[in-house]
Protein backbone atom coordinates (compact mmCIF):
# COMPACT_ATOMS: atom_id res chain seq x y z
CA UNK A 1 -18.12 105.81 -73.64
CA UNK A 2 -17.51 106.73 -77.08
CA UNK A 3 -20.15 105.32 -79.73
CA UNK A 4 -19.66 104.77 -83.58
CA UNK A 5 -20.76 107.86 -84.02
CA UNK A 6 -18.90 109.88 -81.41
CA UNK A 7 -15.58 107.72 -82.37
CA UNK A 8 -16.27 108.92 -85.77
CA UNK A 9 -16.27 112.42 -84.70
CA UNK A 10 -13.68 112.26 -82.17
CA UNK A 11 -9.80 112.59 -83.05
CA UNK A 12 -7.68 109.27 -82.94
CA UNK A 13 -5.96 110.25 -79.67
CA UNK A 14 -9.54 109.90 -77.91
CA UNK A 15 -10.55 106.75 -79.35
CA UNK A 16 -7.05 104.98 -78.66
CA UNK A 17 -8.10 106.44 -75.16
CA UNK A 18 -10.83 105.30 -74.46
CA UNK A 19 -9.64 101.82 -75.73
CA UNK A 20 -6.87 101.91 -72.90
CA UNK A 21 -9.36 102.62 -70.41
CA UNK A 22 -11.78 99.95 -71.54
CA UNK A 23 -8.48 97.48 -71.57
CA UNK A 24 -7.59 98.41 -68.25
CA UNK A 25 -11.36 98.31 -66.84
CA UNK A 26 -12.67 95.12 -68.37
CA UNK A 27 -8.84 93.71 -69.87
CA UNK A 28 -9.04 90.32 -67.28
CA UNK A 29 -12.22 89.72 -68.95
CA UNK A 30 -9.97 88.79 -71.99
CA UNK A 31 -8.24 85.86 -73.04
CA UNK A 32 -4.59 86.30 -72.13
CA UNK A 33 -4.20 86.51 -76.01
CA UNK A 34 -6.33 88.70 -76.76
CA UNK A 35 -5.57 90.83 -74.01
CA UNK A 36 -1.52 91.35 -74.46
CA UNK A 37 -2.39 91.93 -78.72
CA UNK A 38 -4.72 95.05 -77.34
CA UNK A 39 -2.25 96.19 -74.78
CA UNK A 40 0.76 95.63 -77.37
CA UNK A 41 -1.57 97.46 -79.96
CA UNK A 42 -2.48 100.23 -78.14
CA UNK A 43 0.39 101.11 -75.43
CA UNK A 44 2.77 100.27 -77.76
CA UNK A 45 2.02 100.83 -81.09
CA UNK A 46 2.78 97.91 -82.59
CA UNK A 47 1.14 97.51 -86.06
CA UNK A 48 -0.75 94.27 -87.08
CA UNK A 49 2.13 93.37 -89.27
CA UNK A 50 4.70 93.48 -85.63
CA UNK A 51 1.79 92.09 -83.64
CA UNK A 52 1.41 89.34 -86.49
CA UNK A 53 5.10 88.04 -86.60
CA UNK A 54 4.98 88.80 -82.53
CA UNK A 55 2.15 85.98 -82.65
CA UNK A 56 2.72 83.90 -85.49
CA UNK A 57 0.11 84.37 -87.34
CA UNK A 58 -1.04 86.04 -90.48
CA UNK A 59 -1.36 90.35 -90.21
CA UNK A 60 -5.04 89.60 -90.96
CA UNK A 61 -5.46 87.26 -88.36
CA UNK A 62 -3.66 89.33 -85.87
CA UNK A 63 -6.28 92.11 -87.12
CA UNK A 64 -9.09 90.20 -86.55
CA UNK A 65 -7.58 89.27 -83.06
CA UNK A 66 -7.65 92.83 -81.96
CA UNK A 67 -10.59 93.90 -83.51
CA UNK A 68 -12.65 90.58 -81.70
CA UNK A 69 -11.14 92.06 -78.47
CA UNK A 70 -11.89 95.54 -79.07
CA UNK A 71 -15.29 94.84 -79.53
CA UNK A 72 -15.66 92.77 -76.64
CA UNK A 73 -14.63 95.25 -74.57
CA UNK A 74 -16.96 97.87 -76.17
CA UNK A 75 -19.81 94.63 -75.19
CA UNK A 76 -18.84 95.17 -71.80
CA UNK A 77 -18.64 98.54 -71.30
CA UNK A 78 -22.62 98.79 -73.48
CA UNK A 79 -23.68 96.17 -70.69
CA UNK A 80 -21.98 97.56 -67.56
CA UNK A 81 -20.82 100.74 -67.75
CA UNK A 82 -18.60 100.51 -65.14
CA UNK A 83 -15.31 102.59 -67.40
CA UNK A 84 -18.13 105.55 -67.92
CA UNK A 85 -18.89 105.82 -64.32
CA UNK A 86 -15.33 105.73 -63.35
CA UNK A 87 -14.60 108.71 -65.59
CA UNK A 88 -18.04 110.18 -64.26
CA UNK A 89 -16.32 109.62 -60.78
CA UNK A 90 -12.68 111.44 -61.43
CA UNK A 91 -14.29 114.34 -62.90
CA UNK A 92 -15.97 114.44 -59.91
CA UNK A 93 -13.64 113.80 -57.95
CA UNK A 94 -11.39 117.04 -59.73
CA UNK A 95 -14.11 119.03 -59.40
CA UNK A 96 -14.55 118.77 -55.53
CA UNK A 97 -10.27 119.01 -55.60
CA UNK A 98 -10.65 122.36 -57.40
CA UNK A 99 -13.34 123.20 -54.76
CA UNK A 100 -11.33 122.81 -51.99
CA UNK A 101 -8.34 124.51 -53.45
CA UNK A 102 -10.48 127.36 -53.56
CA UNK A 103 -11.61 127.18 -49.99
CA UNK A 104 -8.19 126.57 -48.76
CA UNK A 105 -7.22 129.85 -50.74
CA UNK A 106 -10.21 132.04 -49.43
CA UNK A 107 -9.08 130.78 -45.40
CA UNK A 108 -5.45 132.02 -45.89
CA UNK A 109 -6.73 135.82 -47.11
């Protein structure tokens, strides 16, 4: 999980990253609203002025509709943690793949 601080520091292809993953981990959570402005936001790059006329609304209220969301789903993932241990889980999980590509190497020598 990235915090305020670690967003800060990361580069913008991590954060809108992480984002996806917290949309795709906790996105039913969401009101169907909310979640289609994230996913139109953030898979495809629609700006708050696209995502405003795409909701009829004003581009600050179609900010404040993803931002709500966004911060939802970092309430979530503070509280459950269940996007963190799925990453902790495919690293893992490549790890152990790496592993046994090794081991398969070593038995064909």
């Amino acid at each position: 999980m990235l915090s305020a601080s670690a967003s800060a520091s990361a580069g913008p292809a991590a954060v809108v990253l992480h984002r996806q993953r917290l949309l795709d981990v906790y996105g039913a959570l969401l009101t169907a609203r909310q979640r289609e402005a994230c996913r139109l936001h953030l898979d495809e790059d629609l700006s708050f002025t696209e995502l405003a006329e795409r909701f009829e609304c004003t581009r600050s209220g179609a900010h404040d509709l993803v931002r709500r969301a966004l911060a939802q789903l970092e309430h979530y993932e503070d509280r459950l943690g269940h996007a963190t241990e799925l990453s902790r889980r495919e690293a893992a999980e490549a790890r152990l793949q790496r592993r046994i590509a090794v081991l398969e190497g070593r038995g064909r020598v």
